[in-house]
PDB file of N, CA and C in Angstrom:
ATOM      1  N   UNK A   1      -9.486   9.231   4.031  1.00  0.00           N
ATOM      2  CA  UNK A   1      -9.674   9.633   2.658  1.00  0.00           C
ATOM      3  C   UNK A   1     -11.113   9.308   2.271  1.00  0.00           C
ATOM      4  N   UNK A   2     -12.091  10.516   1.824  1.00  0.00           N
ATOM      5  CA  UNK A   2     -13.187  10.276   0.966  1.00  0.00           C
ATOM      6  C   UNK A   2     -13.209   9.889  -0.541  1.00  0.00           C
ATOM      7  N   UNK A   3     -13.656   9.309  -1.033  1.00  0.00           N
ATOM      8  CA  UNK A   3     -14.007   8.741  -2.016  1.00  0.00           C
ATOM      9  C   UNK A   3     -14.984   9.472  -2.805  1.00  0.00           C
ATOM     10  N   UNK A   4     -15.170   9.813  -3.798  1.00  0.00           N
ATOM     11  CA  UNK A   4     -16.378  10.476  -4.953  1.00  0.00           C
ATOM     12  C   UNK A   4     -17.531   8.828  -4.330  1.00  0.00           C
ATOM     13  N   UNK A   5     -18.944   9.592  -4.997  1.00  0.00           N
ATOM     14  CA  UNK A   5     -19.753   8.932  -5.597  1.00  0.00           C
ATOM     15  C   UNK A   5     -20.981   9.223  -4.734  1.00  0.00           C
ATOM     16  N   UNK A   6     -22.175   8.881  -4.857  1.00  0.00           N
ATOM     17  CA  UNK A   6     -23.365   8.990  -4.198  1.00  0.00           C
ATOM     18  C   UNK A   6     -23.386   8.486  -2.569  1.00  0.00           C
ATOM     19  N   UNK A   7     -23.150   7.759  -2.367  1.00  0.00           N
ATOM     20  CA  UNK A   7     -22.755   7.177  -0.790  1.00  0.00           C
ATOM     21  C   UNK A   7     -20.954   6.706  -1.120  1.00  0.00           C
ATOM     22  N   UNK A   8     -20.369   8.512  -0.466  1.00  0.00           N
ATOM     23  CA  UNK A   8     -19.249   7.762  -0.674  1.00  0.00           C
ATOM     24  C   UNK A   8     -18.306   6.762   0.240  1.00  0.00           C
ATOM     25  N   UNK A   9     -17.530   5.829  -0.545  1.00  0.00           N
ATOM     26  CA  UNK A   9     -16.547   4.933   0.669  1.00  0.00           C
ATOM     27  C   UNK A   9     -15.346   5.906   1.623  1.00  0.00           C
ATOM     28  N   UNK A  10     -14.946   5.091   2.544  1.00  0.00           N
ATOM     29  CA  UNK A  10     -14.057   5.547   2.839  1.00  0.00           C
ATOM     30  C   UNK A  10     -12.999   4.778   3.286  1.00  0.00           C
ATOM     31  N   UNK A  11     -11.149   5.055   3.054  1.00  0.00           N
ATOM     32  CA  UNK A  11     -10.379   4.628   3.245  1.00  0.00           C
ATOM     33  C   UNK A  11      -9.734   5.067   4.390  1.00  0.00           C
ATOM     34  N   UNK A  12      -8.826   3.984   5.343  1.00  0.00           N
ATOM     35  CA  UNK A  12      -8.057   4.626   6.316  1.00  0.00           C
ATOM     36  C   UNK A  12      -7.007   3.761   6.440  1.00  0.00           C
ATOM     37  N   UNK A  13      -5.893   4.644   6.544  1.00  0.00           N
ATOM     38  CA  UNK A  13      -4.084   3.776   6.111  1.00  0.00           C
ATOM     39  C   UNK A  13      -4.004   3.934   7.256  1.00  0.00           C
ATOM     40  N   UNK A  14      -2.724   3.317   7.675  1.00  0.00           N
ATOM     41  CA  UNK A  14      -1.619   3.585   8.585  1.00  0.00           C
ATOM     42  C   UNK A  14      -0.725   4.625   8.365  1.00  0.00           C
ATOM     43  N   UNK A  15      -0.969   6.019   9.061  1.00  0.00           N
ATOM     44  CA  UNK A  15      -0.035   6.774   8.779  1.00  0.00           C
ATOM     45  C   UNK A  15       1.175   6.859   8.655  1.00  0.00           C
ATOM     46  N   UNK A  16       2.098   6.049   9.388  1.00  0.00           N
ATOM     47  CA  UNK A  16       3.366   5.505   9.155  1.00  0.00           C
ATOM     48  C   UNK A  16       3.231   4.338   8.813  1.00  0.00           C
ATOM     49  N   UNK A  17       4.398   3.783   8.315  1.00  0.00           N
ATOM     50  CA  UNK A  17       5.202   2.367   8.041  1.00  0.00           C
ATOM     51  C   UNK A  17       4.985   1.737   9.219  1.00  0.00           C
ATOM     52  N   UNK A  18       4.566   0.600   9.001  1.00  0.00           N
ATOM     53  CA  UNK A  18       5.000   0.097  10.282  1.00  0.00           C
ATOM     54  C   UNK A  18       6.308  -1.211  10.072  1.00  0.00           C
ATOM     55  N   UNK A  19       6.590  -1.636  10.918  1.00  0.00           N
ATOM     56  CA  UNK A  19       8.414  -2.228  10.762  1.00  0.00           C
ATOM     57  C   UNK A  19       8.102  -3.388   9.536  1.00  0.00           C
ATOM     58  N   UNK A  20       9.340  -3.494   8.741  1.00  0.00           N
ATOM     59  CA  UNK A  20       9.410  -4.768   8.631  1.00  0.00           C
ATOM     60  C   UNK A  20       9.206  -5.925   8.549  1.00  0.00           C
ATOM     61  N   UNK A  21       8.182  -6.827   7.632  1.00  0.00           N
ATOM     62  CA  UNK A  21       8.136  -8.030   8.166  1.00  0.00           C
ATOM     63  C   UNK A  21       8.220  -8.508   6.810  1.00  0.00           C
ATOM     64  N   UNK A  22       8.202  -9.899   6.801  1.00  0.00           N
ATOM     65  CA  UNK A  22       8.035 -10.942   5.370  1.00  0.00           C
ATOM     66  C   UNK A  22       6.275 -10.227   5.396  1.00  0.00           C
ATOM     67  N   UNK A  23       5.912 -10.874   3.534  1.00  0.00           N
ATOM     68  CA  UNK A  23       4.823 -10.668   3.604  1.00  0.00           C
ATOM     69  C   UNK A  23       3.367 -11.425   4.191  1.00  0.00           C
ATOM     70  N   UNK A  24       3.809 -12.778   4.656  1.00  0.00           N
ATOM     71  CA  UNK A  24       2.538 -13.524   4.935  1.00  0.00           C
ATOM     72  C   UNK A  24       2.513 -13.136   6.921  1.00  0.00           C
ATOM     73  N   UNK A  25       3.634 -12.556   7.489  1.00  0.00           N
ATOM     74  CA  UNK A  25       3.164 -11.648   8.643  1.00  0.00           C
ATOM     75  C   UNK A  25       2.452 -10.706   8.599  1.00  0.00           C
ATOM     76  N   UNK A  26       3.129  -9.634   7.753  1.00  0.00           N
ATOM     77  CA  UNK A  26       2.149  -8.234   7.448  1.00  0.00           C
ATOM     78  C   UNK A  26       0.927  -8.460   6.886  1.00  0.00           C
ATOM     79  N   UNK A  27       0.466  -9.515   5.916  1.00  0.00           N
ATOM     80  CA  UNK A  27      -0.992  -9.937   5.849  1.00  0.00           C
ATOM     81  C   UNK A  27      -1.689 -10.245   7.106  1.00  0.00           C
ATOM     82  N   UNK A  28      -0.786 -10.980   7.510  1.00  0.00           N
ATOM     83  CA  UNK A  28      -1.770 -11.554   9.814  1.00  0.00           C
ATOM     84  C   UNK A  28      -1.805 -10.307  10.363  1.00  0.00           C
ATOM     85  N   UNK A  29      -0.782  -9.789  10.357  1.00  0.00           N
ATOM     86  CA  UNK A  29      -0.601  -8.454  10.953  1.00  0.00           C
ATOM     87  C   UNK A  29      -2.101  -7.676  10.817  1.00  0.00           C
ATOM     88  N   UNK A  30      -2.173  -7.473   9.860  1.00  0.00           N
ATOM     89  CA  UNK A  30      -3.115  -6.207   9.287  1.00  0.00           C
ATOM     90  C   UNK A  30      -4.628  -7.177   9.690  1.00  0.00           C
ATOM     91  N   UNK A  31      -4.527  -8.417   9.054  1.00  0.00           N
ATOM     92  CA  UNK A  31      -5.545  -9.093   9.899  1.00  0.00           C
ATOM     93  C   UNK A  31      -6.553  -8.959  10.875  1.00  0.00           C
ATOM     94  N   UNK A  32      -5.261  -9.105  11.625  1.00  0.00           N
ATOM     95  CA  UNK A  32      -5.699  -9.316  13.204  1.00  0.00           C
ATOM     96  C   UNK A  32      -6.068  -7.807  13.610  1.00  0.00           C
ATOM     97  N   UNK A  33      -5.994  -6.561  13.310  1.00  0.00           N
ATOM     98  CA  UNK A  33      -6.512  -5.492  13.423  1.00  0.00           C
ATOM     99  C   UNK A  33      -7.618  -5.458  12.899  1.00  0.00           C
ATOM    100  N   UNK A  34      -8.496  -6.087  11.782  1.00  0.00           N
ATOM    101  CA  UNK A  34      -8.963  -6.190  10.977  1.00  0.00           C
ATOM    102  C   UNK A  34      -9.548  -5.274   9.711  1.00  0.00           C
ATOM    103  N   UNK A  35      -8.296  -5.182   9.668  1.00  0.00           N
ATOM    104  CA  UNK A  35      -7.989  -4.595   8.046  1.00  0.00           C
ATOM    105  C   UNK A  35      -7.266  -5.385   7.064  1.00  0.00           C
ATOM    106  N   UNK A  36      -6.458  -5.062   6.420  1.00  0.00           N
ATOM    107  CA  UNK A  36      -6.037  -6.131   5.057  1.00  0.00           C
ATOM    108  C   UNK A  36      -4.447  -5.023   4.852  1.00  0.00           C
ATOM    109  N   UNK A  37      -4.086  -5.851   4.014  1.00  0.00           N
ATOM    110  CA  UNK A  37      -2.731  -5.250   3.539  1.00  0.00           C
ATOM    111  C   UNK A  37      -2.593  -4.524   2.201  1.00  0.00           C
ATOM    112  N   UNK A  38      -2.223  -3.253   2.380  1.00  0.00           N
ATOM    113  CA  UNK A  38      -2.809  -2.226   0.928  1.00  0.00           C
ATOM    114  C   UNK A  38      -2.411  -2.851   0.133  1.00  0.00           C
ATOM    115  N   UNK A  39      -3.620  -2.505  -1.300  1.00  0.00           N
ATOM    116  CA  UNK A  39      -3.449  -3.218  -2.447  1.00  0.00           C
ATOM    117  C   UNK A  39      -2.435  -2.456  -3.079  1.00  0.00           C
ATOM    118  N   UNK A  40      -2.495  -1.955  -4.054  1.00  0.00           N
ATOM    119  CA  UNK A  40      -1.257  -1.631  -4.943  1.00  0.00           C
ATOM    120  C   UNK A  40      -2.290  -0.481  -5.841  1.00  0.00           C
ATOM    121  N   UNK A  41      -3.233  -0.395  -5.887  1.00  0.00           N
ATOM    122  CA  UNK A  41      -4.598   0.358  -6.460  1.00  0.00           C
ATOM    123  C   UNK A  41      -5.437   1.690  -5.294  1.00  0.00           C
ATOM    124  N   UNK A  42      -5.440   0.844  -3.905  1.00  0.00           N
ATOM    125  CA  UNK A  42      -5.605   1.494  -3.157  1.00  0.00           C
ATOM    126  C   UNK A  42      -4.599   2.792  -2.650  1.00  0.00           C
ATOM    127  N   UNK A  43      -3.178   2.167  -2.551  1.00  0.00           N
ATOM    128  CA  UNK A  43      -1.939   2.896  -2.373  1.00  0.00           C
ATOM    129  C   UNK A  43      -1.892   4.209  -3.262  1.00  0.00           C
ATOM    130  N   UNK A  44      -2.167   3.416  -4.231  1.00  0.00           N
ATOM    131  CA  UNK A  44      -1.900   4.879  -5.582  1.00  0.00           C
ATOM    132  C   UNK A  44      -3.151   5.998  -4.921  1.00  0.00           C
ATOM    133  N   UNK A  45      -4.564   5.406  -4.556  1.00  0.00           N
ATOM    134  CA  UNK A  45      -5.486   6.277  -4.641  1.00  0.00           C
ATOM    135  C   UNK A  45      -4.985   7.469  -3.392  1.00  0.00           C
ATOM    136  N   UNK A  46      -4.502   6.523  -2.187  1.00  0.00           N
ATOM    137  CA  UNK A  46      -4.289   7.480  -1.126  1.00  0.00           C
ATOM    138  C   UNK A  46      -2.926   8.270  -1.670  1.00  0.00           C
ATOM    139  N   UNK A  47      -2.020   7.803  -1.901  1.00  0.00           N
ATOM    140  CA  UNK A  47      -0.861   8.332  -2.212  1.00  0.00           C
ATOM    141  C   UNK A  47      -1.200  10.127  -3.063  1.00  0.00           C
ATOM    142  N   UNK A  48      -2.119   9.848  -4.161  1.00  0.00           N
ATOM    143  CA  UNK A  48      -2.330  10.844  -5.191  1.00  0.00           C
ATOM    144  C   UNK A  48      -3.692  11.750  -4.015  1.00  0.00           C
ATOM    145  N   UNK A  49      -3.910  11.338  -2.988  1.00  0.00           N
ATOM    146  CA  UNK A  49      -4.951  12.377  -1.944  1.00  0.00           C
ATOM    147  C   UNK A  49      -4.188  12.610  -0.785  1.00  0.00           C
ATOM    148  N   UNK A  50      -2.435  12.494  -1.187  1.00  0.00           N
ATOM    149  CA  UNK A  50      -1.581  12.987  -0.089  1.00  0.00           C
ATOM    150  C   UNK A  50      -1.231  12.020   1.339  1.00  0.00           C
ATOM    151  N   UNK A  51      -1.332  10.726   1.173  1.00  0.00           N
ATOM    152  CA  UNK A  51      -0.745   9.642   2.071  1.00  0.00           C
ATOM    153  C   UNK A  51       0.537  10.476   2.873  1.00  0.00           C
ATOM    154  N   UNK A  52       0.516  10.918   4.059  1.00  0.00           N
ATOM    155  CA  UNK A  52       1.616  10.657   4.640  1.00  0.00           C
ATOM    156  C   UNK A  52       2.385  10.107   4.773  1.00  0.00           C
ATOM    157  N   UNK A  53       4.151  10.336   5.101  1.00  0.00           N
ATOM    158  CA  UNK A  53       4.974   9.546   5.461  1.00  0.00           C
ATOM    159  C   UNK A  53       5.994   8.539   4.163  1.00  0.00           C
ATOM    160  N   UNK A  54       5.453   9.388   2.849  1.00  0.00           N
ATOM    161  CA  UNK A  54       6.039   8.640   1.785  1.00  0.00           C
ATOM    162  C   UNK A  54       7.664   9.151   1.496  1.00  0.00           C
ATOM    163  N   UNK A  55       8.255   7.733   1.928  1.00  0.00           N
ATOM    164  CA  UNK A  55       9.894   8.122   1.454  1.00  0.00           C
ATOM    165  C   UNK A  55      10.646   7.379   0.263  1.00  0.00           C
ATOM    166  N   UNK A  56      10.814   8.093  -0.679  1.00  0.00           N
ATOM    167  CA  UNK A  56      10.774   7.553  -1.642  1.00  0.00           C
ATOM    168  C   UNK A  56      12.009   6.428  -1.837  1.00  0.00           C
ATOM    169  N   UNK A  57      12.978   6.270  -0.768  1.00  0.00           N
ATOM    170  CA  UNK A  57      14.186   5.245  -1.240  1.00  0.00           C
ATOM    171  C   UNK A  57      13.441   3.754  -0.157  1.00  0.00           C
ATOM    172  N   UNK A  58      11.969   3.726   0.129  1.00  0.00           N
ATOM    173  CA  UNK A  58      11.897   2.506   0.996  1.00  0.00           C
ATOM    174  C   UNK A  58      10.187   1.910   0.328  1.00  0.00           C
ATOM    175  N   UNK A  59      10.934   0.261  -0.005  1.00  0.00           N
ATOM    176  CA  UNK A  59       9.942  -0.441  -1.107  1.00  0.00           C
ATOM    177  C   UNK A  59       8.992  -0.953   0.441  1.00  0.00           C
ATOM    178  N   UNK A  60       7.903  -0.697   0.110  1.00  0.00           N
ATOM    179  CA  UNK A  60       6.237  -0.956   1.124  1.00  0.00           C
ATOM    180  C   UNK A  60       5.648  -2.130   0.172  1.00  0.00           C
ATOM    181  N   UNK A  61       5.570  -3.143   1.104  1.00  0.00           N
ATOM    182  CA  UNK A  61       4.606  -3.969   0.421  1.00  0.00           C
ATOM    183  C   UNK A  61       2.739  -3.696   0.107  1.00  0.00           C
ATOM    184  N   UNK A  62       2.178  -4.361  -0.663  1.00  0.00           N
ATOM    185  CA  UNK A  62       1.298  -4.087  -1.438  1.00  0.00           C
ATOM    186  C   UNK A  62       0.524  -5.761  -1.370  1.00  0.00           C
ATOM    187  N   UNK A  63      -0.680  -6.039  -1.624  1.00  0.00           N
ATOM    188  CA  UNK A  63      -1.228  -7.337  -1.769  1.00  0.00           C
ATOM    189  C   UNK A  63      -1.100  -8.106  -3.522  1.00  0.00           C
ATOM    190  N   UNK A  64      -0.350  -7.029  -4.116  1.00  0.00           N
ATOM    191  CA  UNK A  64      -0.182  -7.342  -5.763  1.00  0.00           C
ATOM    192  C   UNK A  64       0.814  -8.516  -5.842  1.00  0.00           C
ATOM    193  N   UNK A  65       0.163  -9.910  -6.523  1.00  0.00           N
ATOM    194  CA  UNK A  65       1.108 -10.969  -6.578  1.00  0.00           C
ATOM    195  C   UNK A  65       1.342 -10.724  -8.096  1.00  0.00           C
ATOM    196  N   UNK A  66       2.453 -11.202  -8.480  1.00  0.00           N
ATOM    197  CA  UNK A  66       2.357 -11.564  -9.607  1.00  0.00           C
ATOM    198  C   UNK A  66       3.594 -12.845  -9.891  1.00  0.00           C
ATOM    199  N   UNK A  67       3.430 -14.107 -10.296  1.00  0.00           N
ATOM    200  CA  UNK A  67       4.031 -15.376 -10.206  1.00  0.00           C
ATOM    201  C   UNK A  67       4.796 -15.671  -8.817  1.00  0.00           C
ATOM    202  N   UNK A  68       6.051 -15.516  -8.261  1.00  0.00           N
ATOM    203  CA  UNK A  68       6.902 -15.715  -7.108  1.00  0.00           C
ATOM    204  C   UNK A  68       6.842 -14.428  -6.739  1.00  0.00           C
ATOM    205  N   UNK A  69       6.365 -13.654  -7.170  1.00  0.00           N
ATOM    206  CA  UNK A  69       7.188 -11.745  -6.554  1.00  0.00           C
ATOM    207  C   UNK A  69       5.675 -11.195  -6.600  1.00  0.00           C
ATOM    208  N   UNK A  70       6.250 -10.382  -5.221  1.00  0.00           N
ATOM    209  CA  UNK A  70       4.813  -9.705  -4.905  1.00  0.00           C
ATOM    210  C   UNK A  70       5.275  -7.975  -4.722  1.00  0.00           C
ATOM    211  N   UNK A  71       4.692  -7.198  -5.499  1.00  0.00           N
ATOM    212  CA  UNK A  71       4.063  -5.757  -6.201  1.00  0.00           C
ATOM    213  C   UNK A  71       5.162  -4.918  -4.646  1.00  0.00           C
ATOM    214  N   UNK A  72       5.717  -4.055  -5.048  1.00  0.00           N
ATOM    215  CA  UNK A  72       6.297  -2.963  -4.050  1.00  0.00           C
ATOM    216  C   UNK A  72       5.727  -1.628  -4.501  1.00  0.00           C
ATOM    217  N   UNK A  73       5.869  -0.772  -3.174  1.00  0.00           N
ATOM    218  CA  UNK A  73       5.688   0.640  -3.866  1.00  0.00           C
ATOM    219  C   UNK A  73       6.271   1.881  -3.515  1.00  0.00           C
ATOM    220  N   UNK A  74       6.908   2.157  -4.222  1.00  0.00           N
ATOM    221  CA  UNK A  74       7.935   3.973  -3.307  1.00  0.00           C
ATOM    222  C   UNK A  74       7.450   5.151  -3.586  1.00  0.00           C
ATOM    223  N   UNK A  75       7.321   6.059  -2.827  1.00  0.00           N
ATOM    224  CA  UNK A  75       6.626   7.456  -3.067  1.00  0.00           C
ATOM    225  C   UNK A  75       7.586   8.320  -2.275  1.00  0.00           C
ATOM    226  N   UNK A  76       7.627   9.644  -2.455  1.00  0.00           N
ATOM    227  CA  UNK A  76       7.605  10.596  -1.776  1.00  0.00           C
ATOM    228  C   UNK A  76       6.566  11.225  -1.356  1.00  0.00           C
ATOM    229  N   UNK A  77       6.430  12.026  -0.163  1.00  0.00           N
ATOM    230  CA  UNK A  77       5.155  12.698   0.372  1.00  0.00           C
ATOM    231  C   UNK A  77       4.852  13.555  -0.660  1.00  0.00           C
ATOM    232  N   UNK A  78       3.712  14.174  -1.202  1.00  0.00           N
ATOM    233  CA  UNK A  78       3.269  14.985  -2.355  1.00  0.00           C
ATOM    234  C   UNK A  78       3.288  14.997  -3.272  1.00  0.00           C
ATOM    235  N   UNK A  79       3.597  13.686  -4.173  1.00  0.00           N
ATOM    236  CA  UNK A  79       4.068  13.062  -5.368  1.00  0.00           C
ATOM    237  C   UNK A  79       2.867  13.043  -5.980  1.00  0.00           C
ATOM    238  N   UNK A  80       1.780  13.716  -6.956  1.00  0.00           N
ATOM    239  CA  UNK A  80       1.184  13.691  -7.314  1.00  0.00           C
ATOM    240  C   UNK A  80       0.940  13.260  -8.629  1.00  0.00           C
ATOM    241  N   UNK A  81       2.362  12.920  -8.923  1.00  0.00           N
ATOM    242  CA  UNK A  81       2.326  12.535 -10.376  1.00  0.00           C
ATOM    243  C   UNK A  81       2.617  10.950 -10.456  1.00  0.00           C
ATOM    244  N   UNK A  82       2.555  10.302  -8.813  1.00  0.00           N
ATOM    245  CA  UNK A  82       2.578   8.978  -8.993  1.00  0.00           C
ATOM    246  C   UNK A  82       2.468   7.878 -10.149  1.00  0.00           C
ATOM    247  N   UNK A  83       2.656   7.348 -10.415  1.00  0.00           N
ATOM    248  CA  UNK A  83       1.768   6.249 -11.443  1.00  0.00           C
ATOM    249  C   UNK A  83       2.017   4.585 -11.161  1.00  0.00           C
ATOM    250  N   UNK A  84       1.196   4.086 -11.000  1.00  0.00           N
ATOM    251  CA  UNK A  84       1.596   2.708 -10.419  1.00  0.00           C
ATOM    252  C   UNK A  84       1.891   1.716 -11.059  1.00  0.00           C
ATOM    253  N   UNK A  85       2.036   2.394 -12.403  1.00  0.00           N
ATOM    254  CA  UNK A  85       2.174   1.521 -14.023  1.00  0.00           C
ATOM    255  C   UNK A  85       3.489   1.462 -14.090  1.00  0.00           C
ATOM    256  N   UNK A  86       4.703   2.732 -13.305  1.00  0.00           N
ATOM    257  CA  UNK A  86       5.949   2.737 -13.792  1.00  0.00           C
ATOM    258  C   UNK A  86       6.577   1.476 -12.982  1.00  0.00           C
ATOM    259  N   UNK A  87       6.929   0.300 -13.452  1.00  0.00           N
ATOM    260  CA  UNK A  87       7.749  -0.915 -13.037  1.00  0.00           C
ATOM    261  C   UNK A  87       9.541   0.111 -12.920  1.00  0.00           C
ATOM    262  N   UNK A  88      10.093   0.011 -11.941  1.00  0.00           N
ATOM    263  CA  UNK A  88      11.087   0.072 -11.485  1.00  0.00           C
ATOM    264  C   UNK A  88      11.532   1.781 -11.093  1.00  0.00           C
ATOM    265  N   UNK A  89      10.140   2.675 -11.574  1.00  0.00           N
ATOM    266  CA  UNK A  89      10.294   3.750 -10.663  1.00  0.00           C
ATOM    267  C   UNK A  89       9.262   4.033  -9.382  1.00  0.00           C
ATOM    268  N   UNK A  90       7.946   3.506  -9.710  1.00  0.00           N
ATOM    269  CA  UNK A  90       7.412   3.637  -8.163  1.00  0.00           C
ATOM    270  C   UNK A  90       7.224   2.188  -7.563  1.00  0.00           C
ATOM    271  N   UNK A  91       6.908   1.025  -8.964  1.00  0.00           N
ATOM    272  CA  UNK A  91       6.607   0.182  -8.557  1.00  0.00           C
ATOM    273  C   UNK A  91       7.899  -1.027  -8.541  1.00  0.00           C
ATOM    274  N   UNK A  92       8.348  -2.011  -7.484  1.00  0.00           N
ATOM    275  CA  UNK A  92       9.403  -2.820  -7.989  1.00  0.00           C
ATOM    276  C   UNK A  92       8.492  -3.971  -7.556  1.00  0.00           C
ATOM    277  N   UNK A  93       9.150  -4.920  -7.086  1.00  0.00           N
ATOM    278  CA  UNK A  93       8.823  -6.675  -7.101  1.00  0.00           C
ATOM    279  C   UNK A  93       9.831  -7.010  -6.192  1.00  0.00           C
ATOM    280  N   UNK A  94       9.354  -7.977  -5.195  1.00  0.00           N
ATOM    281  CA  UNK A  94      10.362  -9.043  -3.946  1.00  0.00           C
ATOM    282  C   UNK A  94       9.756  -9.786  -4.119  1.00  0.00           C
ATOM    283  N   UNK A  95      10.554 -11.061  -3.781  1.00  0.00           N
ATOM    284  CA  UNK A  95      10.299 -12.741  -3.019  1.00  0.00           C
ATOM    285  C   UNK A  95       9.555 -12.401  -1.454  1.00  0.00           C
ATOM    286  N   UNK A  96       8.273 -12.734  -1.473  1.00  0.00           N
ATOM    287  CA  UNK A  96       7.315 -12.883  -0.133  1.00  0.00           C
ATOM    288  C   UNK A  96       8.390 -12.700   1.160  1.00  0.00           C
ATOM    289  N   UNK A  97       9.116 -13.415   0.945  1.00  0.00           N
ATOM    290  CA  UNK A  97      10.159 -13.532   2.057  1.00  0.00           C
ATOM    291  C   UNK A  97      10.800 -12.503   2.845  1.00  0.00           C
ATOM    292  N   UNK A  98      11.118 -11.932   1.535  1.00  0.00           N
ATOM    293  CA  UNK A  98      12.102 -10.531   2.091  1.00  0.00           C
ATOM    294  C   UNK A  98      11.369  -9.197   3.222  1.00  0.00           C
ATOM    295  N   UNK A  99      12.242  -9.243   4.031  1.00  0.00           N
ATOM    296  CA  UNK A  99      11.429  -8.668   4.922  1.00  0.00           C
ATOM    297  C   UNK A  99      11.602  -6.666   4.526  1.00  0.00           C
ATOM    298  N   UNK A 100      10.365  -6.392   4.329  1.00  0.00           N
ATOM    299  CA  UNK A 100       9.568  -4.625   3.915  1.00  0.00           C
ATOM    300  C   UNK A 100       8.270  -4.259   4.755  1.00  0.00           C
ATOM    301  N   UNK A 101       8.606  -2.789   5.136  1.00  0.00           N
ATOM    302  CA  UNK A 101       7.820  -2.432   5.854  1.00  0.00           C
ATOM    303  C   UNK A 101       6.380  -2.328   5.096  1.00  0.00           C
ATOM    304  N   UNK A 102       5.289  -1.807   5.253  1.00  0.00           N
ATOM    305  CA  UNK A 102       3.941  -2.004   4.986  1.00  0.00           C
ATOM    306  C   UNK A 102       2.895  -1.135   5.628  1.00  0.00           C
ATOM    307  N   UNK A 103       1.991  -0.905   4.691  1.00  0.00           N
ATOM    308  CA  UNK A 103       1.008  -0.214   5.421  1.00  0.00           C
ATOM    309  C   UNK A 103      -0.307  -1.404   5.485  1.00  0.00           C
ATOM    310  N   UNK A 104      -1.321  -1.391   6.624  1.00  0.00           N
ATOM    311  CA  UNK A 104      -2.538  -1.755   6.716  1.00  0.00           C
ATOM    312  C   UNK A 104      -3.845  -0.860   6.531  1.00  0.00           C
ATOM    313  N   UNK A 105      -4.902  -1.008   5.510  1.00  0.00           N
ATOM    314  CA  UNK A 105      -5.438  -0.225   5.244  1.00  0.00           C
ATOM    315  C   UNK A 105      -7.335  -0.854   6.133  1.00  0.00           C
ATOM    316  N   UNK A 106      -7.927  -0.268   6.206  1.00  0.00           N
ATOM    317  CA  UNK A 106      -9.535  -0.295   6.155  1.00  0.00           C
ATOM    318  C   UNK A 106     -10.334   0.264   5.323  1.00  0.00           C
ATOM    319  N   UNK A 107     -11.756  -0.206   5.118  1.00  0.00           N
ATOM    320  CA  UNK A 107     -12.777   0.611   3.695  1.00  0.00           C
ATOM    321  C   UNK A 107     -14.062  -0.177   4.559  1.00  0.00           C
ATOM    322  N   UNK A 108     -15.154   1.243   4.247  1.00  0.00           N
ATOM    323  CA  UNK A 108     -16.175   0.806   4.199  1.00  0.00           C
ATOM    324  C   UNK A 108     -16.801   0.263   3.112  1.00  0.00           C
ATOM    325  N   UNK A 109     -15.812   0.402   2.347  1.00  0.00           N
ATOM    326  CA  UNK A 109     -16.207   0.111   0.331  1.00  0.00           C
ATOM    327  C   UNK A 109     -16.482  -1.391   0.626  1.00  0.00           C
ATOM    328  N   UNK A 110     -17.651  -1.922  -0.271  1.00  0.00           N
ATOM    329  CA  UNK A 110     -17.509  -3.034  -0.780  1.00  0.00           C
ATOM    330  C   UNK A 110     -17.108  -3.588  -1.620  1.00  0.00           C
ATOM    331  N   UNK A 111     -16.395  -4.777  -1.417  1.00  0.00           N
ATOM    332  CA  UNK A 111     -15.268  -5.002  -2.557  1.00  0.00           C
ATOM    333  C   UNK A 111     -15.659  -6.232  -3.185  1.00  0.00           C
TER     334      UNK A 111
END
C-alpha cells in the first residue's frame, strides 16, 4: 500500500491471518521478522485500500491497549465503509491472553 504525500511511505501486511496466538507472542512474532503488530489506525488505512483476506466473524489483534483489554478488529474483504470508531461492530476488546489470530505489518514511514 502507497501512501499520499511528497516522499510517499509505504505499508506491507500479511496477506493472511496468521494462526492464533495470545498477544505478547504475536508482538515477538512480528518482531522477530522485524515488523510490529498492526496498530488499529494502520489496519483501518489498509483495510479502506482493500486489505485482503478480511472475514468479518474473526476478531485480529491490533497493538491498541486500552486498561486490561487490548483493541480487536473485524472486516470483510471490500468493506469500504469501515470505521474503527464503531466499538462492537468492527472494533471489540480481549484480555492479552486470549488467543486471536493477527496480522504483522512493515513501513518505511517514520513514526
Amino acid at each position: 500500500m502507497v501512501l499520499a504525500g511528497a516522499e510517499p511511505g509505504r505499508m506491507w501486511f500479511d496477506s493472511i491471518d496468521r494462526p492464533a496466538l495470545a498477544l505478547g507472542p504475536a508482538v515477538a512474532a512480528c518482531a522477530a521478522e522485524g515488523g510490529r503488530l498492526a496498530s488499529e489506525r494502520d489496519l483501518t488505512e489498509a483495510i479502506r485500500a482493500e486489505l485482503p483476506g478480511g472475514m468479518s466473524m474473526i476478531e485480529r489483534w491490533t497493538s491498541e491497549f486500552g486498561n486490561t483489554q487490548v483493541n480487536t478488529v473485524l472486516w470483510t474483504d471490500g468493506d469500504t465503509a469501515f470505521d474503527d470508531t464503531s466499538v462492537g461492530g468492527w472494533i471489540g476488546r480481549d484480555p492479552p491472553q486470549t488467543l486471536r489470530p493477527y496480522r504483522c505489518m512493515w513501513t518505511n514511514e517514520v513514526r
